[in-house]
PDB file of N, CA and C in Angstrom:
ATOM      1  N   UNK A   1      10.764   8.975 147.953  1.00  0.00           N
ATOM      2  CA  UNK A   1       9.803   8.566 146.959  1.00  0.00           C
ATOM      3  C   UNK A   1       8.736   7.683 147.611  1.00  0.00           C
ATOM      4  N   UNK A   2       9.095   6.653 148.222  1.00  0.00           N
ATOM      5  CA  UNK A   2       8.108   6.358 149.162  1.00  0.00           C
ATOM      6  C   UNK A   2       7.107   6.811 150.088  1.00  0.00           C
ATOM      7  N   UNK A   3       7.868   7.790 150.696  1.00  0.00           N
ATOM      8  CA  UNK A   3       7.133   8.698 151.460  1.00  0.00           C
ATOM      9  C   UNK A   3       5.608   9.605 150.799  1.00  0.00           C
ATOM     10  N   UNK A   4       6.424   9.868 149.171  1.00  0.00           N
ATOM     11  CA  UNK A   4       5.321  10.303 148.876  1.00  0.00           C
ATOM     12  C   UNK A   4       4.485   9.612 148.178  1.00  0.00           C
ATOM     13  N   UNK A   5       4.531   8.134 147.795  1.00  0.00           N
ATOM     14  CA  UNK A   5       4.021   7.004 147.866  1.00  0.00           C
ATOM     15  C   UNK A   5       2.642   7.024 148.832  1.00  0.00           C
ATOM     16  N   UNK A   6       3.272   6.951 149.865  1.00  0.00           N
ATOM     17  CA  UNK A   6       2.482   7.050 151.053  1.00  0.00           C
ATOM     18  C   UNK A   6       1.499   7.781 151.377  1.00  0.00           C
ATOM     19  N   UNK A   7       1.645   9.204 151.442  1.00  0.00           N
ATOM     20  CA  UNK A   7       0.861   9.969 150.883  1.00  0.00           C
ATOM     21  C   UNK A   7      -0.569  10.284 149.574  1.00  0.00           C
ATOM     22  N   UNK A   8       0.480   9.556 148.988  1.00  0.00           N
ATOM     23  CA  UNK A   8      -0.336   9.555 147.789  1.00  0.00           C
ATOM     24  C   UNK A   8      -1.316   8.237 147.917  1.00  0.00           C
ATOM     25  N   UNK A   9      -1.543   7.292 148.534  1.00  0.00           N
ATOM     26  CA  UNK A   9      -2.144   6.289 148.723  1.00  0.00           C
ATOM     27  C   UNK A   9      -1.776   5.691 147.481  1.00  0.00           C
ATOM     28  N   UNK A  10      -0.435   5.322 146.690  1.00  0.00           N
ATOM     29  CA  UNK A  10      -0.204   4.337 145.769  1.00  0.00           C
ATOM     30  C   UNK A  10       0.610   3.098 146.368  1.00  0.00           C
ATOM     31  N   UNK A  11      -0.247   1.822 145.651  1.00  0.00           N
ATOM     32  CA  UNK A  11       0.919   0.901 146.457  1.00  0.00           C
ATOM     33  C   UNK A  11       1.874   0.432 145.921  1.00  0.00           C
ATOM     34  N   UNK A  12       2.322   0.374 147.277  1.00  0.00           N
ATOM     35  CA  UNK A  12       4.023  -0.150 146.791  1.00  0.00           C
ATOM     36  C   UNK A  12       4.704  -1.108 145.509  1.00  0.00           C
ATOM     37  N   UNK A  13       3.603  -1.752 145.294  1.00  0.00           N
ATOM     38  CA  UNK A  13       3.698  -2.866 144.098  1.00  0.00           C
ATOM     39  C   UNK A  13       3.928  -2.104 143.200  1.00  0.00           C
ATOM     40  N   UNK A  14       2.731  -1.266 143.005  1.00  0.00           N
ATOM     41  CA  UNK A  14       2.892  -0.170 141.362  1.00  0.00           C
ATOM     42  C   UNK A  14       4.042   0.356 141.811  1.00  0.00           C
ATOM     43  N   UNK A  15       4.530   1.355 142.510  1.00  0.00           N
ATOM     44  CA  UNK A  15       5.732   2.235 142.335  1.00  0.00           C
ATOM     45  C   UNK A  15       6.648   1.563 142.425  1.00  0.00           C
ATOM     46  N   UNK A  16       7.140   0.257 142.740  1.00  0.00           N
ATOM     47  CA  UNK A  16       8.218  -0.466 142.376  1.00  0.00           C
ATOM     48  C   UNK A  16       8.425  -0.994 140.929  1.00  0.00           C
ATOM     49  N   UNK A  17       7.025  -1.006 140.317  1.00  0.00           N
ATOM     50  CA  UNK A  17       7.169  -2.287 138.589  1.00  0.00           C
ATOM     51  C   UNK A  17       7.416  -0.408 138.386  1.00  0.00           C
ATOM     52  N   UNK A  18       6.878   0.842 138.676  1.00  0.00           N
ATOM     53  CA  UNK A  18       7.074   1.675 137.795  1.00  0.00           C
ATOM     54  C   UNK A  18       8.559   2.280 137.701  1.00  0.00           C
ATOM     55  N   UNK A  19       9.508   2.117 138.963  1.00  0.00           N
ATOM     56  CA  UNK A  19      10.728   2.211 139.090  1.00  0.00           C
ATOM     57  C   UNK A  19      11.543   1.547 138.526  1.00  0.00           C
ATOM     58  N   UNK A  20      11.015   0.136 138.114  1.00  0.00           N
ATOM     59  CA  UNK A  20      11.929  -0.960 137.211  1.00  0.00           C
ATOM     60  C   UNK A  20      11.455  -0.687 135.746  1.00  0.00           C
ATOM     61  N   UNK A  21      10.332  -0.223 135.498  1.00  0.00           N
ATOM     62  CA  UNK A  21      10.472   0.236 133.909  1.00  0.00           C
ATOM     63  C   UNK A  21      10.504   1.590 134.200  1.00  0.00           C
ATOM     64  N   UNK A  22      10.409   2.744 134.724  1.00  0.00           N
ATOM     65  CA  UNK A  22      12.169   3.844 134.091  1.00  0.00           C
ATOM     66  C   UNK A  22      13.715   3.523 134.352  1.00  0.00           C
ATOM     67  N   UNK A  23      13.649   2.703 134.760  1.00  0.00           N
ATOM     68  CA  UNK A  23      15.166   2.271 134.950  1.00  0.00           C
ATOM     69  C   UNK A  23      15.384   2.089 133.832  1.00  0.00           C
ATOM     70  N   UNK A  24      14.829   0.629 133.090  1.00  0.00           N
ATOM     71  CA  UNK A  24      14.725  -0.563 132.054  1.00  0.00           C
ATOM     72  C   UNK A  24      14.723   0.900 130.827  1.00  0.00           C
ATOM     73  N   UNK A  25      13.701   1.653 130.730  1.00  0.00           N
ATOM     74  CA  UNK A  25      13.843   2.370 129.759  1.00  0.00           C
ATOM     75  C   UNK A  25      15.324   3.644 129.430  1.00  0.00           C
ATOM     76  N   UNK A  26      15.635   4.107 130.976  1.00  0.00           N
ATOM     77  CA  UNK A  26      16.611   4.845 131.141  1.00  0.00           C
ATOM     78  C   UNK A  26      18.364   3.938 130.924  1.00  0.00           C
ATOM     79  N   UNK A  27      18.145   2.627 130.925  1.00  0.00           N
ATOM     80  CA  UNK A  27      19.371   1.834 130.460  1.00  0.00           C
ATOM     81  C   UNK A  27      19.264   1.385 128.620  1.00  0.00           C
ATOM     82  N   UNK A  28      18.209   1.865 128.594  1.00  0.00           N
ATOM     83  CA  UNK A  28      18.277   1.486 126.607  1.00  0.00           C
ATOM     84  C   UNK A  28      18.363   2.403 125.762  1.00  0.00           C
ATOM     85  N   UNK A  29      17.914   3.778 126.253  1.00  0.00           N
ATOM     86  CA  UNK A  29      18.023   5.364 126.187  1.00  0.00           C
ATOM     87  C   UNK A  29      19.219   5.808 126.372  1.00  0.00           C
ATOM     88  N   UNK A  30      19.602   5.634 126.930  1.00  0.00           N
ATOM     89  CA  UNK A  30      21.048   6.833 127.769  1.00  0.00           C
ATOM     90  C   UNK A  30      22.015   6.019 126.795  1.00  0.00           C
ATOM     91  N   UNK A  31      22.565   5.133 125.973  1.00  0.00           N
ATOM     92  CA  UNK A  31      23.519   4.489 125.470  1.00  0.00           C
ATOM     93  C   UNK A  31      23.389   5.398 124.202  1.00  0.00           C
ATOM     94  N   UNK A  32      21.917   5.204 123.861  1.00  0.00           N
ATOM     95  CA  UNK A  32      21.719   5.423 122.206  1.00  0.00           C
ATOM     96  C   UNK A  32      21.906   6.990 122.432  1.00  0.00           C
ATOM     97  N   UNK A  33      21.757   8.019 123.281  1.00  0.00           N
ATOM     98  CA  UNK A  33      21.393   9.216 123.400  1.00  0.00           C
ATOM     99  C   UNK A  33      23.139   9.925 123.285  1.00  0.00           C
ATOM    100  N   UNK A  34      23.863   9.324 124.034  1.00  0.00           N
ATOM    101  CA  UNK A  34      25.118   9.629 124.649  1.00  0.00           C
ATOM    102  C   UNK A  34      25.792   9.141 123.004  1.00  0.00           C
ATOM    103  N   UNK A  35      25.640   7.689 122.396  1.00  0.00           N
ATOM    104  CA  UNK A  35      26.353   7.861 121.056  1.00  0.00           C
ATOM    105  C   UNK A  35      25.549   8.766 120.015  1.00  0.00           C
ATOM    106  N   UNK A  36      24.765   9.083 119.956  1.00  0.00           N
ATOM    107  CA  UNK A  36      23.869   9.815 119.004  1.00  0.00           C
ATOM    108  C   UNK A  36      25.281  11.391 119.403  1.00  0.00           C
ATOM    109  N   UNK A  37      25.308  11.832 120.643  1.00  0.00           N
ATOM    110  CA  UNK A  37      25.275  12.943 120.819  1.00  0.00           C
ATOM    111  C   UNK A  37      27.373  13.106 120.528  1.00  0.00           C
ATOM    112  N   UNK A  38      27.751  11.739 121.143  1.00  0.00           N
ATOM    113  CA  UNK A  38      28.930  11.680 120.564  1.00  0.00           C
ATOM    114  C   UNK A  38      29.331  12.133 119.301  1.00  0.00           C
ATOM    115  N   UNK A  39      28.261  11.459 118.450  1.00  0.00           N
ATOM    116  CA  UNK A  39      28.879  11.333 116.669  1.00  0.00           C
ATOM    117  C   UNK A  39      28.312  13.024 116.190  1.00  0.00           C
ATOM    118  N   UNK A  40      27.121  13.023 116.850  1.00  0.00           N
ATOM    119  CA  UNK A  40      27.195  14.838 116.473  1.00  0.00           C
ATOM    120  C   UNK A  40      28.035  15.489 116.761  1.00  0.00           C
ATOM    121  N   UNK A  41      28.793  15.378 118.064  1.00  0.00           N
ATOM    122  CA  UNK A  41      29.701  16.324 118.290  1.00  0.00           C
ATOM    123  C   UNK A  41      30.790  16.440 117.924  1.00  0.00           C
ATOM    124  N   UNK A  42      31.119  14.966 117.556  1.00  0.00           N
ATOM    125  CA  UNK A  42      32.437  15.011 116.731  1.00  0.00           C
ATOM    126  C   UNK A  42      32.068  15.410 115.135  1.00  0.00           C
ATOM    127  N   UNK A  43      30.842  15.668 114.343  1.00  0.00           N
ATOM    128  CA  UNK A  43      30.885  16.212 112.908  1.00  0.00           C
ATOM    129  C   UNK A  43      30.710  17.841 113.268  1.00  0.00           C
ATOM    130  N   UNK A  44      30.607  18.324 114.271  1.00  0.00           N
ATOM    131  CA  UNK A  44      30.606  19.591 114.378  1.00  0.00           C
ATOM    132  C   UNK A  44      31.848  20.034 114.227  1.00  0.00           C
ATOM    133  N   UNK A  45      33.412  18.798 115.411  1.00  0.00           N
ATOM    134  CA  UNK A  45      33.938  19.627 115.981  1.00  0.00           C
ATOM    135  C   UNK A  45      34.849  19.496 114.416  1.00  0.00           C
ATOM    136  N   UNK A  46      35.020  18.396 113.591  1.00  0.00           N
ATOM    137  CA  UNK A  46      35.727  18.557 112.340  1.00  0.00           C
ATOM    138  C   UNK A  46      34.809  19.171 111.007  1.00  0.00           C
ATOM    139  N   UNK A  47      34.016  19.946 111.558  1.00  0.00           N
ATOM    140  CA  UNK A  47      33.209  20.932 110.271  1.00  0.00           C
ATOM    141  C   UNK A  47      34.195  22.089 110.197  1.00  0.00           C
ATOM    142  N   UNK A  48      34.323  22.490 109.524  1.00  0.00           N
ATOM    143  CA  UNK A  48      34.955  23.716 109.218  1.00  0.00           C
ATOM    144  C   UNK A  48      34.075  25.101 109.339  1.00  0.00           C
ATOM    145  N   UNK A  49      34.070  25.863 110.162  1.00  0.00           N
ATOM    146  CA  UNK A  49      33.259  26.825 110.099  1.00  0.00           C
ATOM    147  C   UNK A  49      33.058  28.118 109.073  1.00  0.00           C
ATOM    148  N   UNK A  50      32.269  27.775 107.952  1.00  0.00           N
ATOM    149  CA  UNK A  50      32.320  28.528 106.591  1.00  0.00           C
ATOM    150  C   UNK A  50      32.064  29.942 106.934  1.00  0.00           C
ATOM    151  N   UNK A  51      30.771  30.189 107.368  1.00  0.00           N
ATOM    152  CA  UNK A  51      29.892  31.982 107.318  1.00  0.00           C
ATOM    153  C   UNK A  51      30.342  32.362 109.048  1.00  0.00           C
ATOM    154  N   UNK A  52      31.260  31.486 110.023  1.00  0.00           N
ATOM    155  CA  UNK A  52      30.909  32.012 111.163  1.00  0.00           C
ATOM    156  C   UNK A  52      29.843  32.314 112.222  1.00  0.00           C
ATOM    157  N   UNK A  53      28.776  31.522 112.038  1.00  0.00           N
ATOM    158  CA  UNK A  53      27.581  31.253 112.632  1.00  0.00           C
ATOM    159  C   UNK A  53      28.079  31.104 113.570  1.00  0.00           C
ATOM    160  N   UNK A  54      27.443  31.548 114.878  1.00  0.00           N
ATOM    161  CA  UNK A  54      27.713  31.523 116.385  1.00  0.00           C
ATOM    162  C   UNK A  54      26.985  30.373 116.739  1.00  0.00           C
ATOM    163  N   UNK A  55      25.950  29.674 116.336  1.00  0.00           N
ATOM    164  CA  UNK A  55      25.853  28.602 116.514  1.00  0.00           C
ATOM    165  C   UNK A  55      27.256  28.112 116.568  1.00  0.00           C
ATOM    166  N   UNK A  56      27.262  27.385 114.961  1.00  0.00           N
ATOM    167  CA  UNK A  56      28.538  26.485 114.510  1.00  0.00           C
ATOM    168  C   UNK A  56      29.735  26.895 115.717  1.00  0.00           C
ATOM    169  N   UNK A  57      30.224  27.836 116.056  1.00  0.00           N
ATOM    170  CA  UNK A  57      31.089  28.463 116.955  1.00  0.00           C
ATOM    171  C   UNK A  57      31.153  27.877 118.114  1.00  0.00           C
ATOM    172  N   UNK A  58      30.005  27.747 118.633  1.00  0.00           N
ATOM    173  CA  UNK A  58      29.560  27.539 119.901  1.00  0.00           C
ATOM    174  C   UNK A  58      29.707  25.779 119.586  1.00  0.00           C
ATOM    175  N   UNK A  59      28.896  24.978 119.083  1.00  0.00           N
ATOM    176  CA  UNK A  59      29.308  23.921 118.314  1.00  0.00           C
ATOM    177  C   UNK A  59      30.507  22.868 118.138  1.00  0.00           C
ATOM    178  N   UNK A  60      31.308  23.835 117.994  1.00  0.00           N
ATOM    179  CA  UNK A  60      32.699  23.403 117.538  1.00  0.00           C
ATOM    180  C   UNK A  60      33.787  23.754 118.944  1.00  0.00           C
ATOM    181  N   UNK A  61      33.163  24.276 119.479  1.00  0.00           N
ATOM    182  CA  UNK A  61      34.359  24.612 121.253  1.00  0.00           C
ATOM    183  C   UNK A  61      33.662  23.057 121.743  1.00  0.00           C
ATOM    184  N   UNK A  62      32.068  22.386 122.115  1.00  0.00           N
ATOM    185  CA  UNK A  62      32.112  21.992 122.522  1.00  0.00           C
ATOM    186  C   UNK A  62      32.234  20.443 121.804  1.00  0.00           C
ATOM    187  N   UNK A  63      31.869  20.718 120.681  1.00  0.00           N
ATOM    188  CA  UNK A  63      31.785  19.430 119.830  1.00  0.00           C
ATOM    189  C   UNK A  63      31.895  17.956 121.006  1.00  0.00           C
ATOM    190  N   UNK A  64      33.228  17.335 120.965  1.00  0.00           N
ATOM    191  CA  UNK A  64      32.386  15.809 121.114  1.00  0.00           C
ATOM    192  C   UNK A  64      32.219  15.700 122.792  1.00  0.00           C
ATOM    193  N   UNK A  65      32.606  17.070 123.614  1.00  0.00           N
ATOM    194  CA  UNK A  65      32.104  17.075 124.803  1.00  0.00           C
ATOM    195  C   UNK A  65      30.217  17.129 124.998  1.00  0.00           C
ATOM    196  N   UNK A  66      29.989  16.556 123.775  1.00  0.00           N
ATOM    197  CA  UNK A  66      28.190  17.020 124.193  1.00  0.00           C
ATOM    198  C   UNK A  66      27.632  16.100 125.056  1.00  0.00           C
ATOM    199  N   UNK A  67      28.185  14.542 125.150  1.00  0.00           N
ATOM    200  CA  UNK A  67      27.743  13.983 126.640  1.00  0.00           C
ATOM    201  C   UNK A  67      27.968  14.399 127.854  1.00  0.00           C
ATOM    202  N   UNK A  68      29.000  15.144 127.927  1.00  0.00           N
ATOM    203  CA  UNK A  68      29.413  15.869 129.329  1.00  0.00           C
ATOM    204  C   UNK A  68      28.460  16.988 129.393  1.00  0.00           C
ATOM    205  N   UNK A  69      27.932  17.894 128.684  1.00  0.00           N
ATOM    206  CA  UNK A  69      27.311  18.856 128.806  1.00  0.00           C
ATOM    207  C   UNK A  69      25.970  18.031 129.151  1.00  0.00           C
ATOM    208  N   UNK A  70      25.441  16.743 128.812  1.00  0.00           N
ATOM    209  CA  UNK A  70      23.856  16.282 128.674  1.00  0.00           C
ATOM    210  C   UNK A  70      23.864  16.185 130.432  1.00  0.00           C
ATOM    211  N   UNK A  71      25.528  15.160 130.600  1.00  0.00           N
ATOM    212  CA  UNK A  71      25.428  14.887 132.336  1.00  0.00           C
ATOM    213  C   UNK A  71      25.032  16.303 132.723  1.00  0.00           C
ATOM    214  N   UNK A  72      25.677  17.490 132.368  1.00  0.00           N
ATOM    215  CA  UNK A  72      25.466  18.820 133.368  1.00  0.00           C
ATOM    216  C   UNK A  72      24.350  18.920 133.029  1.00  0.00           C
ATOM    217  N   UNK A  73      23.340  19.458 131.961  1.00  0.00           N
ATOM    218  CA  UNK A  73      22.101  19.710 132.349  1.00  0.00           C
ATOM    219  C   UNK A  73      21.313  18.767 133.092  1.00  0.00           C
ATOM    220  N   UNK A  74      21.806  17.524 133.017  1.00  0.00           N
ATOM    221  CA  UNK A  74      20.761  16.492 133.757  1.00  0.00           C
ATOM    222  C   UNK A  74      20.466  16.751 135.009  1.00  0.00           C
ATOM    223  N   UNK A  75      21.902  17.131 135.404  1.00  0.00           N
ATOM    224  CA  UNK A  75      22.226  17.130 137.267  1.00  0.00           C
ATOM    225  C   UNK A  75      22.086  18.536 137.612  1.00  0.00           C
ATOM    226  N   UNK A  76      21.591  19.506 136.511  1.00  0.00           N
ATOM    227  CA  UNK A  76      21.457  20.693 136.832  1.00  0.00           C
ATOM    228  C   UNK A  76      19.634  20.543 137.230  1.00  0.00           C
ATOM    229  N   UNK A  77      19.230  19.906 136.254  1.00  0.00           N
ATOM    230  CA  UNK A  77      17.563  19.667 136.161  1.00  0.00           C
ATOM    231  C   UNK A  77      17.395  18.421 137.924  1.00  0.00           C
ATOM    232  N   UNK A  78      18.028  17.479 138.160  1.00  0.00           N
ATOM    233  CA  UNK A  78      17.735  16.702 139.463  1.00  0.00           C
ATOM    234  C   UNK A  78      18.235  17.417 140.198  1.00  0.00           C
ATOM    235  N   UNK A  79      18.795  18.478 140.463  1.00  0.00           N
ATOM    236  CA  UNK A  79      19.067  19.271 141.735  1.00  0.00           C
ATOM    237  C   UNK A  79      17.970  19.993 141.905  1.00  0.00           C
ATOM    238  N   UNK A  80      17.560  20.788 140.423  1.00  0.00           N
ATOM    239  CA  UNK A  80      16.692  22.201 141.267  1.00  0.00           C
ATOM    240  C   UNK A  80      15.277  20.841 141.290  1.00  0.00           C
ATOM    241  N   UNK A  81      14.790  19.826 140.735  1.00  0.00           N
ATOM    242  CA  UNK A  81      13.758  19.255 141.278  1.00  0.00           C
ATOM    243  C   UNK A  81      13.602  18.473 142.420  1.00  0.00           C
ATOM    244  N   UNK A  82      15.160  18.399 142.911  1.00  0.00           N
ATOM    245  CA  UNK A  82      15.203  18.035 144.359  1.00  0.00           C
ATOM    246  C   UNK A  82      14.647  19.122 145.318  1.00  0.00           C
ATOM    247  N   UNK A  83      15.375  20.550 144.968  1.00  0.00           N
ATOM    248  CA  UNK A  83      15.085  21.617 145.505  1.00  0.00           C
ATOM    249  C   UNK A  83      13.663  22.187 145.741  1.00  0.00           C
ATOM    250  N   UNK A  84      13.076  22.209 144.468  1.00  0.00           N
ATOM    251  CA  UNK A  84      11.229  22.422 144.637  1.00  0.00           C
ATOM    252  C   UNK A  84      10.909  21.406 145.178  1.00  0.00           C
ATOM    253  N   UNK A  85      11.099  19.828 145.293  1.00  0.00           N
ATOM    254  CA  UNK A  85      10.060  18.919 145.917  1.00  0.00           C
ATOM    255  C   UNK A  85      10.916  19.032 147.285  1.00  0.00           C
ATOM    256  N   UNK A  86      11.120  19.397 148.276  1.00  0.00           N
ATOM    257  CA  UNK A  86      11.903  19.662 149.364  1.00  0.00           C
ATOM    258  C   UNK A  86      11.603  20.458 149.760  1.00  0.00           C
ATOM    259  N   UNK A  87      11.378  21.897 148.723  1.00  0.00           N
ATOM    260  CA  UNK A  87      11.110  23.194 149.536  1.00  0.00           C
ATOM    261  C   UNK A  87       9.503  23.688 149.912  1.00  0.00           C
TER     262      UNK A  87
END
């Protein structure tokens, strides 16, 4: 990140205050996001599935695993953007 700092002719001052507020924002976010996604997943996984909607289906296998699924897309999304800014 620096490197491309460097490049970019930004200084170091800015990309450090800008690294401490996504942090600052990514530690007040990720709590509320992860219980938000908790309490959905647990009213999915004790819904009863009425008409069989493949949604609801789909829904209810993963119900209150939906923070584990947020980690996988996350680390699915910072790999391949490791991958394009690398390649």
């Amino acid at each position: 990140m620096m490197s491309l700092a460097n490049e970019l002719s930004i200084p170091q001052g800015q990309l450090q205050g800008e690294k401490a507020s996504m942090l600052a924002l990514c530690k007040i976010c990720s709590p509320i996001v992860y219980g938000w996604l908790y309490i959905k997943g647990k009213s999915f996984s004790s819904s009863s599935i009425a008409d069989g909607n493949a949604v609801e289906m789909i829904m209810t296998k993963i119900g209150s695993r939906m923070p584990f699924v947020l980690n996988l897309v996350l680390g699915i999304m910072a790999f391949l953007l490791t991958w394009v800014s690398m390649g």
